[in-house]
N, C-alpha and C. Protein backbone atom coordinates (compact mmCIF):
# COMPACT_ATOMS: atom_id res chain seq x y z
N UNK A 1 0.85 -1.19 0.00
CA UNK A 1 0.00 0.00 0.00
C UNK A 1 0.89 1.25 0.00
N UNK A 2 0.64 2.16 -0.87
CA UNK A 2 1.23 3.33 -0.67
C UNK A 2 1.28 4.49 0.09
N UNK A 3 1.83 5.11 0.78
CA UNK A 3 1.59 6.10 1.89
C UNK A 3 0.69 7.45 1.14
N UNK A 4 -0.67 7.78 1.77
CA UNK A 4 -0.86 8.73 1.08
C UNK A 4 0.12 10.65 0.59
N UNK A 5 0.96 10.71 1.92
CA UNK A 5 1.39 11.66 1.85
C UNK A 5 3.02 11.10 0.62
N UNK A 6 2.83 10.30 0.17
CA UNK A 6 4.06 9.85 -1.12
C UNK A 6 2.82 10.25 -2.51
N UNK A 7 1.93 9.54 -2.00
CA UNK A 7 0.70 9.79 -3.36
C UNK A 7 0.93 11.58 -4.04
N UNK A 8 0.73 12.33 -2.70
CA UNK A 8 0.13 13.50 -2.85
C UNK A 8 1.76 14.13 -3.46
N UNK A 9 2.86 13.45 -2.82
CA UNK A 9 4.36 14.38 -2.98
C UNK A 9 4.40 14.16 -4.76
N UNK A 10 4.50 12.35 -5.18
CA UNK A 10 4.01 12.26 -6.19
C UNK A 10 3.09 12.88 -7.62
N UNK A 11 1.77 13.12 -6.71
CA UNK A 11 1.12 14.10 -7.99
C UNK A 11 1.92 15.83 -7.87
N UNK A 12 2.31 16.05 -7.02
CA UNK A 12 2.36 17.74 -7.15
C UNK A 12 3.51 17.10 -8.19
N UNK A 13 4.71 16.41 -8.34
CA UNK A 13 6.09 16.41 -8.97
C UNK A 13 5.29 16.57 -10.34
N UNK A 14 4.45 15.24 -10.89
CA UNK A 14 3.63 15.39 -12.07
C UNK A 14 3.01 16.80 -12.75
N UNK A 15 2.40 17.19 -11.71
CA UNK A 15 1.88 18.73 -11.96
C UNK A 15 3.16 19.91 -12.43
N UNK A 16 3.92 19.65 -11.24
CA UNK A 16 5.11 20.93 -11.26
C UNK A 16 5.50 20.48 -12.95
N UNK A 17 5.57 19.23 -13.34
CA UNK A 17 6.82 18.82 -14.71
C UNK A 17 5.89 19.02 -15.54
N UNK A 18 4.63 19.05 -15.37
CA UNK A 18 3.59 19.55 -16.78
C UNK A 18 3.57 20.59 -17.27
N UNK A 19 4.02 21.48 -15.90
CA UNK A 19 4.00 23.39 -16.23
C UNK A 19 5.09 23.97 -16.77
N UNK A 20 4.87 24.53 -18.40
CA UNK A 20 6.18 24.85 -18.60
C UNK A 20 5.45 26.36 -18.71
N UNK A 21 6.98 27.42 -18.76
CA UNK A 21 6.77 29.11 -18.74
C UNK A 21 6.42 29.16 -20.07
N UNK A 22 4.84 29.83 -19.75
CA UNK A 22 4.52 30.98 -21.13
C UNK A 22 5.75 31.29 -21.61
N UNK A 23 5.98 31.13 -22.79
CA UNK A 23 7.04 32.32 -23.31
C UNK A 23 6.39 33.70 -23.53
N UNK A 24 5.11 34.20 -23.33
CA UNK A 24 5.31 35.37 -23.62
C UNK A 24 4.66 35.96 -21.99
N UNK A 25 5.15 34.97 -21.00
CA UNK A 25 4.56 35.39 -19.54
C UNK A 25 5.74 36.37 -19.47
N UNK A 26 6.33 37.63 -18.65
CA UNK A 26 7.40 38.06 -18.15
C UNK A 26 7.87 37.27 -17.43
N UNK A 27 9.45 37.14 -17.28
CA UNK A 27 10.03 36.28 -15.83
C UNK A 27 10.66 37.77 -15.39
N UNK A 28 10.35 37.06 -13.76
CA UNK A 28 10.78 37.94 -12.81
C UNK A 28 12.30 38.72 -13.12
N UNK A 29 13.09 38.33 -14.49
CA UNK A 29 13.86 38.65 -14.49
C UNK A 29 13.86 39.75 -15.34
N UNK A 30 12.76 40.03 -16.13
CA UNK A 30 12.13 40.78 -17.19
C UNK A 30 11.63 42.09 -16.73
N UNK A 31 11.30 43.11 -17.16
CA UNK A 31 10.62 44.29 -16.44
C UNK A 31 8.97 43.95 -16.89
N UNK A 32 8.25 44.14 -15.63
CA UNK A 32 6.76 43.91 -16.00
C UNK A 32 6.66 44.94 -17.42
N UNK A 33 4.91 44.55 -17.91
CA UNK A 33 4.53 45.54 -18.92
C UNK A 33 4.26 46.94 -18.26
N UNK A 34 4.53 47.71 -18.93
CA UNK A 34 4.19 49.30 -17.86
C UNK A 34 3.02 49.45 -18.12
N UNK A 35 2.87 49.61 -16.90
CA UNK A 35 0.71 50.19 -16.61
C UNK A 35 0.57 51.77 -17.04
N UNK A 36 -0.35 51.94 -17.61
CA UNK A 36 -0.07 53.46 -18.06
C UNK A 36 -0.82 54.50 -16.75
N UNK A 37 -0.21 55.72 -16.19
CA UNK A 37 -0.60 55.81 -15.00
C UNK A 37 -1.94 56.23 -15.42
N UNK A 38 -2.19 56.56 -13.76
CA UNK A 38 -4.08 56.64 -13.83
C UNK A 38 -4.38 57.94 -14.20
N UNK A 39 -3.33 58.84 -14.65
CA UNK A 39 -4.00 60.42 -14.89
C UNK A 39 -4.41 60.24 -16.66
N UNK A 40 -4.04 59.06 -17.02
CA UNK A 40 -4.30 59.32 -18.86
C UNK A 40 -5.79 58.13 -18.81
N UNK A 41 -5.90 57.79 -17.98
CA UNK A 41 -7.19 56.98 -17.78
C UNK A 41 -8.37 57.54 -18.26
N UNK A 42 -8.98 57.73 -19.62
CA UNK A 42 -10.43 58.67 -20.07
C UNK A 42 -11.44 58.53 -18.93
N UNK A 43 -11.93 59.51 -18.54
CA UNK A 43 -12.93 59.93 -17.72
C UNK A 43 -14.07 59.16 -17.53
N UNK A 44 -14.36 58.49 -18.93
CA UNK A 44 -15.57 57.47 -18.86
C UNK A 44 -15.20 56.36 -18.05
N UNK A 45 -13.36 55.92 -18.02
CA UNK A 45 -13.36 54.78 -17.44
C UNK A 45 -13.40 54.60 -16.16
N UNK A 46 -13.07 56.32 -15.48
CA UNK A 46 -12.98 56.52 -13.78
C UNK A 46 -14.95 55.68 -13.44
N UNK A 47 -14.45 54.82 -12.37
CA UNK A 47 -15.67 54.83 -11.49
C UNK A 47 -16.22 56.17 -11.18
N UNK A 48 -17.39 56.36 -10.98
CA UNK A 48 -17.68 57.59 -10.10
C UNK A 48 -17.56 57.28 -8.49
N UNK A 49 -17.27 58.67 -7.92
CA UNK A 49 -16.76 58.16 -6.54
C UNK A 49 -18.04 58.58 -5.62
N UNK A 50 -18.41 57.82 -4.83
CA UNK A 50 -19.43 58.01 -4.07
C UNK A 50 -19.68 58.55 -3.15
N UNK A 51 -20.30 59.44 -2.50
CA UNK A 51 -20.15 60.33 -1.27
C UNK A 51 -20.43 59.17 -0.22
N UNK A 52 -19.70 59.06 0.73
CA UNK A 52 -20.18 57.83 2.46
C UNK A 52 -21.78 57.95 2.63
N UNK A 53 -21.86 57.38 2.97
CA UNK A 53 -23.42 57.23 3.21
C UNK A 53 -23.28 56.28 4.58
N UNK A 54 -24.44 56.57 5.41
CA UNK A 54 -24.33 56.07 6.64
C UNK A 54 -25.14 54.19 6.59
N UNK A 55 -24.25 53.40 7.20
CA UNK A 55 -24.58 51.89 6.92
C UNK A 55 -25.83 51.69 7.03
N UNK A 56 -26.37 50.69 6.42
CA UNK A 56 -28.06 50.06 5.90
C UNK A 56 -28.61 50.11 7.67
N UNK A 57 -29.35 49.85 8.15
CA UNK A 57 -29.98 49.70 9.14
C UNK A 57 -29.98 48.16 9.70
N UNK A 58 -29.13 47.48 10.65
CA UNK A 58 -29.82 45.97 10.97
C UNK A 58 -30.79 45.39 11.04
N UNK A 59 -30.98 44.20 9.98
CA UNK A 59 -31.68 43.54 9.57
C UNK A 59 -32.31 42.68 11.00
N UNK A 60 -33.99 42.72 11.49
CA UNK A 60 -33.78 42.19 12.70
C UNK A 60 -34.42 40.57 11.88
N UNK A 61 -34.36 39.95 12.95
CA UNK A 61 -34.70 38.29 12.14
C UNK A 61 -36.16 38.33 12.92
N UNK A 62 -36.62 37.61 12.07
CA UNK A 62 -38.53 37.90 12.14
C UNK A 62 -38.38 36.30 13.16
């Protein structure tokens, strides 16, 4: 019988050797893609920001 915790060491090795790197993922050795900052962001795409509003009222249980 096999030990389950050999089973489980077993499948992750399978898993890890299935995964190969995107080539077009960045490696950490790469500079990420640059995010373009948030001031060129068109206006339509800003959320609108919401004024606080005071929390819903507790719900009592009937």
């Amino acid at each position: 019988m096999v030990n389950i915790a050999e089973q489980n060491a077993g499948a992750d090795d399978m898993v890890r050797a299935h995964i190969t790197p995107d080539p077009e993922t960045p490696t950490p050795e790469q500079d990420p893609p640059v995010q373009p900052p948030p001031s060129e962001v068109p206006p339509s795409e800003v959320p609108p920001v919401s004024e606080p509003t005071a929390p819903p009222p507790p719900i009592k249980a009937v």
